[in-house]
C-alpha atoms as a PDB file:
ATOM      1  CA  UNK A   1       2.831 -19.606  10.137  1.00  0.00           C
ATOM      2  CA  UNK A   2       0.858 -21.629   7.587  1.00  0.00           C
ATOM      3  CA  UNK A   3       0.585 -18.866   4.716  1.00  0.00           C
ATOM      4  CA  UNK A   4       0.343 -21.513   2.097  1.00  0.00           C
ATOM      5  CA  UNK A   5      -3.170 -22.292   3.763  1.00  0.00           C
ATOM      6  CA  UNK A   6      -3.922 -18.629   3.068  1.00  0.00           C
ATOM      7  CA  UNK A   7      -2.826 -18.853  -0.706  1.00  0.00           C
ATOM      8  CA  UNK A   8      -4.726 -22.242  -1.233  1.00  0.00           C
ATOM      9  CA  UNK A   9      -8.180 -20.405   0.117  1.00  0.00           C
ATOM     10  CA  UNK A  10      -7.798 -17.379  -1.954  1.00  0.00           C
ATOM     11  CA  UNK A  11      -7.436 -19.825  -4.907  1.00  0.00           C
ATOM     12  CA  UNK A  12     -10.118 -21.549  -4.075  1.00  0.00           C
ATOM     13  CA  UNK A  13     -12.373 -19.069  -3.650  1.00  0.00           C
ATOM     14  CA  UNK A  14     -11.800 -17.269  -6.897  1.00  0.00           C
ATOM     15  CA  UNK A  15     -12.539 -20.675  -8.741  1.00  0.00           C
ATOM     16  CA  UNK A  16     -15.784 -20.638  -6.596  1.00  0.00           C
ATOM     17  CA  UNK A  17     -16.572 -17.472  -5.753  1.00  0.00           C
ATOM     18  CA  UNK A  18     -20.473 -17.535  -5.105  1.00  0.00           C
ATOM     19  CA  UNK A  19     -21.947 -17.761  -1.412  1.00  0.00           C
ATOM     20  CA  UNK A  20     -22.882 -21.233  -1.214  1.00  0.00           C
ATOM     21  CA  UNK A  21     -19.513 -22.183  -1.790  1.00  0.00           C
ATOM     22  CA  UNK A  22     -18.413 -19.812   0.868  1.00  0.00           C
ATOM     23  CA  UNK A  23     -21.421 -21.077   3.172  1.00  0.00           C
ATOM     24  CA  UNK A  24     -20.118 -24.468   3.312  1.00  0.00           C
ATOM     25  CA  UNK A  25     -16.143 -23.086   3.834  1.00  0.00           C
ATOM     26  CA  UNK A  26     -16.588 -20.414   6.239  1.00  0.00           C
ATOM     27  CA  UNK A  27     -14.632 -22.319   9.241  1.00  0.00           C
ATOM     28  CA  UNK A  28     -11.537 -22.506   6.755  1.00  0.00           C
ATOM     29  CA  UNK A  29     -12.270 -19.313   6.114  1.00  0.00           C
ATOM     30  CA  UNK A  30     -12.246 -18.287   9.444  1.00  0.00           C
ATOM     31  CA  UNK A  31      -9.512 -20.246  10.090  1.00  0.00           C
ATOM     32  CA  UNK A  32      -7.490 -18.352   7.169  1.00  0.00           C
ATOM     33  CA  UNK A  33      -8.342 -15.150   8.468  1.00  0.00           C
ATOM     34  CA  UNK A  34      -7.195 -15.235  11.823  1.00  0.00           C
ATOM     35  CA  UNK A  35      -3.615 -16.630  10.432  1.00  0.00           C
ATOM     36  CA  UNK A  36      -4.058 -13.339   7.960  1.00  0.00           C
ATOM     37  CA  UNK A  37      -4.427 -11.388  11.284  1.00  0.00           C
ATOM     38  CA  UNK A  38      -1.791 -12.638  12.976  1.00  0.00           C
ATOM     39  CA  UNK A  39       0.929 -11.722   9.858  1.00  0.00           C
ATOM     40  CA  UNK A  40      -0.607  -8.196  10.416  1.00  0.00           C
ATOM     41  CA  UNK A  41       0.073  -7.993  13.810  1.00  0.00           C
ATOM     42  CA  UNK A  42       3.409  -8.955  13.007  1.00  0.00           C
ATOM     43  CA  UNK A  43       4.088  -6.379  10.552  1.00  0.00           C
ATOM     44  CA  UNK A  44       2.903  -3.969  13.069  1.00  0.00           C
ATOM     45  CA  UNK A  45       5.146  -4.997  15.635  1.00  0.00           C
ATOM     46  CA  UNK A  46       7.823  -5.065  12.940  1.00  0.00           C
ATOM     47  CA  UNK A  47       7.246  -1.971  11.375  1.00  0.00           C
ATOM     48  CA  UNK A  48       7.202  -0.108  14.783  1.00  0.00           C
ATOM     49  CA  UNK A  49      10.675  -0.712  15.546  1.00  0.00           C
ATOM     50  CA  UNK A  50      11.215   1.731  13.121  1.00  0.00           C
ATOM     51  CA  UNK A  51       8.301   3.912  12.824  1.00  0.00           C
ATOM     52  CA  UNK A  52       6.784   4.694  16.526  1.00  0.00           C
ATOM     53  CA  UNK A  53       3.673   6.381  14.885  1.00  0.00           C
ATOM     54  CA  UNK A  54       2.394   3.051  14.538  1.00  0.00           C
ATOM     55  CA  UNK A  55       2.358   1.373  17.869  1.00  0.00           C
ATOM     56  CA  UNK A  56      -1.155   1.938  18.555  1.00  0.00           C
ATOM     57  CA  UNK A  57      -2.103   0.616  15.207  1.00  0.00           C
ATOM     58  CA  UNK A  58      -4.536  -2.402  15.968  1.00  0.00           C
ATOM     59  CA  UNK A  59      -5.082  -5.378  13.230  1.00  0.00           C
ATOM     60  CA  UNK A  60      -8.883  -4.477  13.285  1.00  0.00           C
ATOM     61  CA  UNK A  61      -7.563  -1.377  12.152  1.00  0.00           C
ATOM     62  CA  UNK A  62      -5.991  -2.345   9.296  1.00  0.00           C
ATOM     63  CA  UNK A  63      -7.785  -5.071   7.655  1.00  0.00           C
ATOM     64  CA  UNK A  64     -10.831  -4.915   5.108  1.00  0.00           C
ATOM     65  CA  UNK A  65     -13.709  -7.194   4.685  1.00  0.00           C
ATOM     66  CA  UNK A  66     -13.597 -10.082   2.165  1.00  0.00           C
ATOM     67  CA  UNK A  67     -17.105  -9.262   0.983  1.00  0.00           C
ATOM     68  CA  UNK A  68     -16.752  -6.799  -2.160  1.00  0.00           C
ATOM     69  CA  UNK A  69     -19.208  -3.515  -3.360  1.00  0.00           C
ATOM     70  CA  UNK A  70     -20.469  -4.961  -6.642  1.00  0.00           C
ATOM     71  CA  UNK A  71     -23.146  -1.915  -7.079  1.00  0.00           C
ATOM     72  CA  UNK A  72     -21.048  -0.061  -9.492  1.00  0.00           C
ATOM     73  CA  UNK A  73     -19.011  -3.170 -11.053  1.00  0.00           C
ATOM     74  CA  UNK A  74     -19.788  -5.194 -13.821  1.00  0.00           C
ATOM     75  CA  UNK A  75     -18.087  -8.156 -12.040  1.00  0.00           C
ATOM     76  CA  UNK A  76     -20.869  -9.375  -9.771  1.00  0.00           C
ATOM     77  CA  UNK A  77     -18.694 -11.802  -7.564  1.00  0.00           C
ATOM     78  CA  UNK A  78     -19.181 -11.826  -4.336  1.00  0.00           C
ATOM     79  CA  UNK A  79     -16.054 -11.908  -2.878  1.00  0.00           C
ATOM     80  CA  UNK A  80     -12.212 -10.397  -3.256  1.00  0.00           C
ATOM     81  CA  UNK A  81      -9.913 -12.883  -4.858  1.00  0.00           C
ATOM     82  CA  UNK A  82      -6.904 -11.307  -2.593  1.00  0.00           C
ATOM     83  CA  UNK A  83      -6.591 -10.044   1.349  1.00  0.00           C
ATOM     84  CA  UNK A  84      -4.882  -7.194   1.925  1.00  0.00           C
ATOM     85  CA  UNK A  85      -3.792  -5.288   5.020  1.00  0.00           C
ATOM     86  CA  UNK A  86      -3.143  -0.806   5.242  1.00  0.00           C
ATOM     87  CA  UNK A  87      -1.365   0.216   8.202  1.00  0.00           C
ATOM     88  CA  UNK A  88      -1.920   3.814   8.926  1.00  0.00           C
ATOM     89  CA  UNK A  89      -0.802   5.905  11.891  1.00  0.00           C
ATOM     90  CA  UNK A  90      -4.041   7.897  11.043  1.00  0.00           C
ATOM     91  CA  UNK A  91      -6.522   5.030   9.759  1.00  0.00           C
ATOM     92  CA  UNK A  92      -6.834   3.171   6.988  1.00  0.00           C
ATOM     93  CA  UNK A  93      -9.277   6.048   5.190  1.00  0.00           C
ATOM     94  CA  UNK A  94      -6.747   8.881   5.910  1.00  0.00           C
ATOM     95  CA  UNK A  95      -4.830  10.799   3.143  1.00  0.00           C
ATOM     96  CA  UNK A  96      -1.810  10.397   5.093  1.00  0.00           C
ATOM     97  CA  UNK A  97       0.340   7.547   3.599  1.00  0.00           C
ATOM     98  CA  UNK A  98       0.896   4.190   5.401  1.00  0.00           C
ATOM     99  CA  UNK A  99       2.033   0.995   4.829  1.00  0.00           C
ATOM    100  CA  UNK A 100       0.413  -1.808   2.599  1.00  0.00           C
ATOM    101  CA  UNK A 101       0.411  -5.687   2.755  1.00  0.00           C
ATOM    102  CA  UNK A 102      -1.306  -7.577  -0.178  1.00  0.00           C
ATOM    103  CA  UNK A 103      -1.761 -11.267  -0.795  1.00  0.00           C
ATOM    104  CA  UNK A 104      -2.917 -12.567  -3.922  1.00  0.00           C
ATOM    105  CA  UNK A 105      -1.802 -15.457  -5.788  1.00  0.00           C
ATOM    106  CA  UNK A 106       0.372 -14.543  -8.881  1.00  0.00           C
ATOM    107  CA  UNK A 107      -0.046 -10.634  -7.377  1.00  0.00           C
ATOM    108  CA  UNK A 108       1.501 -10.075  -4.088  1.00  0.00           C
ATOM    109  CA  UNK A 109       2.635  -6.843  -2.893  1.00  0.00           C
ATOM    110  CA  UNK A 110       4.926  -4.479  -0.721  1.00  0.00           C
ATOM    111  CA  UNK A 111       3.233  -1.460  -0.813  1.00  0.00           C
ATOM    112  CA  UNK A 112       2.698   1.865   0.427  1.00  0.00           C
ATOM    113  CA  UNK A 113       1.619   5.212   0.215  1.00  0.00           C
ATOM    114  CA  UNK A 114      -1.819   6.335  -0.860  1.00  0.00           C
ATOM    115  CA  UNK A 115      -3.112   5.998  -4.457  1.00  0.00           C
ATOM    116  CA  UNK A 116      -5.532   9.615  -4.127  1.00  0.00           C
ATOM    117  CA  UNK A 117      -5.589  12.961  -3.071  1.00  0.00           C
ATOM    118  CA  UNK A 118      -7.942  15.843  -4.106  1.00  0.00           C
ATOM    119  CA  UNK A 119      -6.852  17.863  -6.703  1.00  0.00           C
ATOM    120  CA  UNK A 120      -5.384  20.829  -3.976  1.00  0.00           C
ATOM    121  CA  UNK A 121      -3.339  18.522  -2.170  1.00  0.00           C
ATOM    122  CA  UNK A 122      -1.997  17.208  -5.265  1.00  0.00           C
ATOM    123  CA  UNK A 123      -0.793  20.671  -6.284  1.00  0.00           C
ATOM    124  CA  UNK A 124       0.799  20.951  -2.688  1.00  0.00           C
ATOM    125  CA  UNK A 125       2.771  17.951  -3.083  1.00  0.00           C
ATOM    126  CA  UNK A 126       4.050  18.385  -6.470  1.00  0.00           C
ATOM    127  CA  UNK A 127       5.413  22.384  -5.307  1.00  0.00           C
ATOM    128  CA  UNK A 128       6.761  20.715  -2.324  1.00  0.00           C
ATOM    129  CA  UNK A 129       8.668  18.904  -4.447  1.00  0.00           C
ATOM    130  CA  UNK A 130       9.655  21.229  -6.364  1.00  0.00           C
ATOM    131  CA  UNK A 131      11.287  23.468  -3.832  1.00  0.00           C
ATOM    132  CA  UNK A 132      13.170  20.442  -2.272  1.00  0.00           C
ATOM    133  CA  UNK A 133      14.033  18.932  -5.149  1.00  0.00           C
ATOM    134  CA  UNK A 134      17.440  17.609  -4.056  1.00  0.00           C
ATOM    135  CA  UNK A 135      16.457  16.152  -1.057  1.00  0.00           C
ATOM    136  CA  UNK A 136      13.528  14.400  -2.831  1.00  0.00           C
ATOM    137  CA  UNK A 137      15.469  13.615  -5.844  1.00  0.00           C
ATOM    138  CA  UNK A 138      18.055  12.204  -2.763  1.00  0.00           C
ATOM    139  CA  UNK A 139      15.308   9.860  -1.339  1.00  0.00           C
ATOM    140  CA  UNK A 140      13.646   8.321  -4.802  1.00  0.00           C
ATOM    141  CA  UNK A 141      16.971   7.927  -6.775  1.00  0.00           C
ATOM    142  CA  UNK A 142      18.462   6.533  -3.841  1.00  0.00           C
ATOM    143  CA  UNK A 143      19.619   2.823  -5.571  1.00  0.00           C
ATOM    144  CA  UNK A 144      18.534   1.162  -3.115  1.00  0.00           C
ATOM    145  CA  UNK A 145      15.101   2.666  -3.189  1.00  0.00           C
ATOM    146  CA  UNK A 146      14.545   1.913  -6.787  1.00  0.00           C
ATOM    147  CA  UNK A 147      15.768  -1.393  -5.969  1.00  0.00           C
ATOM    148  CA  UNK A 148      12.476  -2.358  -4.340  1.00  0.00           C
ATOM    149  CA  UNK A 149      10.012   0.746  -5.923  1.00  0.00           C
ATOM    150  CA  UNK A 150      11.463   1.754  -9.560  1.00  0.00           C
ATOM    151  CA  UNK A 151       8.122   3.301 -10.411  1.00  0.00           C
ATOM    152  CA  UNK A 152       6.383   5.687  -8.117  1.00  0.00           C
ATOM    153  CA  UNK A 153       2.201   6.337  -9.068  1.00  0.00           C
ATOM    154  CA  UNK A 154       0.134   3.762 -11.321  1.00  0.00           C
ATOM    155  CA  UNK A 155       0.025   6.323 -13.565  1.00  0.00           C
ATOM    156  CA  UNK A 156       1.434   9.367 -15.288  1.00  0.00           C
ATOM    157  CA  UNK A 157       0.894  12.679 -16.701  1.00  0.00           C
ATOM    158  CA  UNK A 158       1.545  12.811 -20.288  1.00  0.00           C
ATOM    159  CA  UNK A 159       2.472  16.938 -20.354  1.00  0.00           C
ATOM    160  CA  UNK A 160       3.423  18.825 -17.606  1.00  0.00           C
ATOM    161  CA  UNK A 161       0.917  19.579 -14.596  1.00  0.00           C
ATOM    162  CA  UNK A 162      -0.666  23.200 -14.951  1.00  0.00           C
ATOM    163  CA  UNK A 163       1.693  25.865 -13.797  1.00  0.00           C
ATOM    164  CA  UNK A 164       4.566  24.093 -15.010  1.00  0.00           C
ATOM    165  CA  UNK A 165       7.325  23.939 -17.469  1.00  0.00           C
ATOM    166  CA  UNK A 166       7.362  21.324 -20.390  1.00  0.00           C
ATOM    167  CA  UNK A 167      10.779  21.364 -20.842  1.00  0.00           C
ATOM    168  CA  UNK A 168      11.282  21.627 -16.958  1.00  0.00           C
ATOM    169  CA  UNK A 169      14.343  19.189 -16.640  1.00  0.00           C
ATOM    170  CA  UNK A 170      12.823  17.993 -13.204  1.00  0.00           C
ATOM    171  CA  UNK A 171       9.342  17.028 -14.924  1.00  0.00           C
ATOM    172  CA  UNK A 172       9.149  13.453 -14.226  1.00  0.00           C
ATOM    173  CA  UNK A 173       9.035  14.081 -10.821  1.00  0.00           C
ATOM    174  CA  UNK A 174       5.876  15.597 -10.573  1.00  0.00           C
ATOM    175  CA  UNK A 175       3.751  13.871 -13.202  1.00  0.00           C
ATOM    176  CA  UNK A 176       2.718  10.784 -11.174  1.00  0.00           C
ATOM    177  CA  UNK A 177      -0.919  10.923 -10.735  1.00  0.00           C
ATOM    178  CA  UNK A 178      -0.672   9.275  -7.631  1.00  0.00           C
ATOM    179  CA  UNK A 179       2.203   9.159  -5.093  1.00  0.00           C
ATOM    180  CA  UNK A 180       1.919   5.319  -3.573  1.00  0.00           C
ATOM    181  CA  UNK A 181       5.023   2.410  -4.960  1.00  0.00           C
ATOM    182  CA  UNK A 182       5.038  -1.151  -4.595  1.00  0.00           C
ATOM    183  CA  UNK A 183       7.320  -4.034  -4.459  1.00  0.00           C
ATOM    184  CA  UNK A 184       5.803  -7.090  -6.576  1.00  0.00           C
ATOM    185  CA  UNK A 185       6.783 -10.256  -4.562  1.00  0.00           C
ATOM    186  CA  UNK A 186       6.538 -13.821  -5.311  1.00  0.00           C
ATOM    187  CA  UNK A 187       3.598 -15.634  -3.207  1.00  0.00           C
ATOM    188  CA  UNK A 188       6.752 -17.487  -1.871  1.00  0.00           C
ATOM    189  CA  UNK A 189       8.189 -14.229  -0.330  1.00  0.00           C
ATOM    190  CA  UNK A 190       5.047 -14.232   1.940  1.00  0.00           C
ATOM    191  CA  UNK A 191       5.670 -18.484   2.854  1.00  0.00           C
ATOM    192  CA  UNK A 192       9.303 -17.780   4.183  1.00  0.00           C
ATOM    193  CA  UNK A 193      10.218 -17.975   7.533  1.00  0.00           C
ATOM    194  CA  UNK A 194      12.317 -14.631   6.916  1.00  0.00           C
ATOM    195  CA  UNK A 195       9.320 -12.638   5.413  1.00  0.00           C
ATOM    196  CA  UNK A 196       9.374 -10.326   7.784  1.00  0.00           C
ATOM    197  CA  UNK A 197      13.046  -9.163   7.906  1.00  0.00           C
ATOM    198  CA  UNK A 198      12.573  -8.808   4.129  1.00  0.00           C
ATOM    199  CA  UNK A 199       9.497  -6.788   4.510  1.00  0.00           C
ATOM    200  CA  UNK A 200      11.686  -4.388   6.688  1.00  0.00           C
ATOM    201  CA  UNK A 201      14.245  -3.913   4.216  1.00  0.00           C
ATOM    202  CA  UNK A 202      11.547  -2.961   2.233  1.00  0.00           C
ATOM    203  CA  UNK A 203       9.926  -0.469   4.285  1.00  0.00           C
ATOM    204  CA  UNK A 204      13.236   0.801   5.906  1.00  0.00           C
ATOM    205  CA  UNK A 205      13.643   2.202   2.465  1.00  0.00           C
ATOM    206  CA  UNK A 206      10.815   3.278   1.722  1.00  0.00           C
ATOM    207  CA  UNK A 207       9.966   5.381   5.071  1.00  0.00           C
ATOM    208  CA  UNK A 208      12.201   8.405   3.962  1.00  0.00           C
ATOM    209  CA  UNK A 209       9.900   8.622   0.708  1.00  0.00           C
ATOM    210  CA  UNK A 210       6.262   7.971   2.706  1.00  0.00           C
ATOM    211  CA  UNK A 211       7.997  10.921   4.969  1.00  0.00           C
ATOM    212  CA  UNK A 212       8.397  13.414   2.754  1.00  0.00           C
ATOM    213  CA  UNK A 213       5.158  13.185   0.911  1.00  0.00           C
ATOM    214  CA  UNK A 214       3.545  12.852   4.825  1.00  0.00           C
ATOM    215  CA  UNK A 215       4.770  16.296   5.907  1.00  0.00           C
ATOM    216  CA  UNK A 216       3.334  18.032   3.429  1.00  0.00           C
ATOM    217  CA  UNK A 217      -0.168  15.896   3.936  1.00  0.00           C
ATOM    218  CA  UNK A 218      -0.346  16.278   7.552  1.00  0.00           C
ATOM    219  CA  UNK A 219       0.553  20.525   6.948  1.00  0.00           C
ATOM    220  CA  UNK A 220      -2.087  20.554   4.333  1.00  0.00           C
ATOM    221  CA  UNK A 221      -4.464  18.940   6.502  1.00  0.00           C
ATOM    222  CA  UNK A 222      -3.943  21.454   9.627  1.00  0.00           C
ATOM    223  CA  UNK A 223      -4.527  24.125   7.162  1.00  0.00           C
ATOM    224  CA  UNK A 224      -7.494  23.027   5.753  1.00  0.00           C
ATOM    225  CA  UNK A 225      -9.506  21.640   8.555  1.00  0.00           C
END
């Protein structure tokens, strides 16, 4: 697997990202993507030995376009400077959690998760945790969780979500905004020929977390729609 070739495009392209520039690469391009594919369809087969609600996950499934929305963005560049993968039992636009592969240079990722969830589902995760606090407590301050995902949301309440306690002593637990981690990597992580055992040992960890905050998803979900 020639991942470097996928690194040097990226880097490329975000020091010429316009589409006459991207007109006269496409075949590398092309040529980058299907070796993009092909580490996704390798996670997928990796990941499944593990977590069976995945097997039917296809790459096509799980990949996005290299072509960004600049409508609402300042930054009118044509083109994402990164390519990223979401593997989802339930799709990549689901609010169930799944598994997230991202390559960009200087900012690659182990991910998972999902960074939003309406405001009622958010209220149904944090009481969840609440009245399992040990066993969630037992998952995310697990050492060798934090070993790969120390922080969990990209950001955090300052006070205490309505309905609860300020000087609750299990606070912290419920004032991520969002319940998704990652594990920052070295581009080299993604070049090895071990990557994906290391990406297991990753996930393996990470599955009893993406669990948790799943059941109470998928129960929300059956009672709303």
């Amino acid at each position: 697997m020639n991942t470097e070739k996928i690194f040097a495009f990226i880097k490329s392209l975000a020091a010429h990202n316009d589409r006459e520039w991207f007109a006269a690469h496409k075949e590398e391009y092309l040529e980058v993507k299907a070796l993009f594919e092909q580490m996704v369809q390798d996670a997928i087969l990796r990941i499944a030995t593990f977590d069976k609600s995945i097997e039917h996950v296809q790459v096509k499934d799980c990949t996005y376009r290299i072509y960004r929305d600049t409508r609402f963005s300042d930054d009118k560049s044509p083109y994402k400077r990164h390519m990223g993968a979401y593997i989802n039992a339930k799709g990549k636009k689901s609010l169930h959690g799944g598994y997230y592969i991202h390559l960009e240079p200087g900012n690659c990722m182990i991910a998972g998760g999902n960074y939003w969830y309406p405001p009622k589902l958010m209220a149904k995760i944090r009481e969840s945790i609440m009245d399992n606090i040990d066993e969630y407590k037992g998952i995310v301050d697990a050492p060798a969780f934090k070993q790969y995902f120390p922080v969990i949301g990209e950001e955090q309440l300052v006070g205490a979500p309505r309905g609860y306690k300020k000087n609750d002593p299990n606070l912290k637990y419920i004032q991520p905004k969002q319940w998704d981690v990652a594990y920052y990597v070295p581009d080299s992580f993604f070049c090895q020929p071990d990557w994906l055992d290391n990406m297991e040992a990753a996930y393996r960890e990470m599955k009893p977390f993406l669990d948790f905050i799943n059941y109470t998803v998928d129960e929300f979900l059956e009672d709303e729609y």
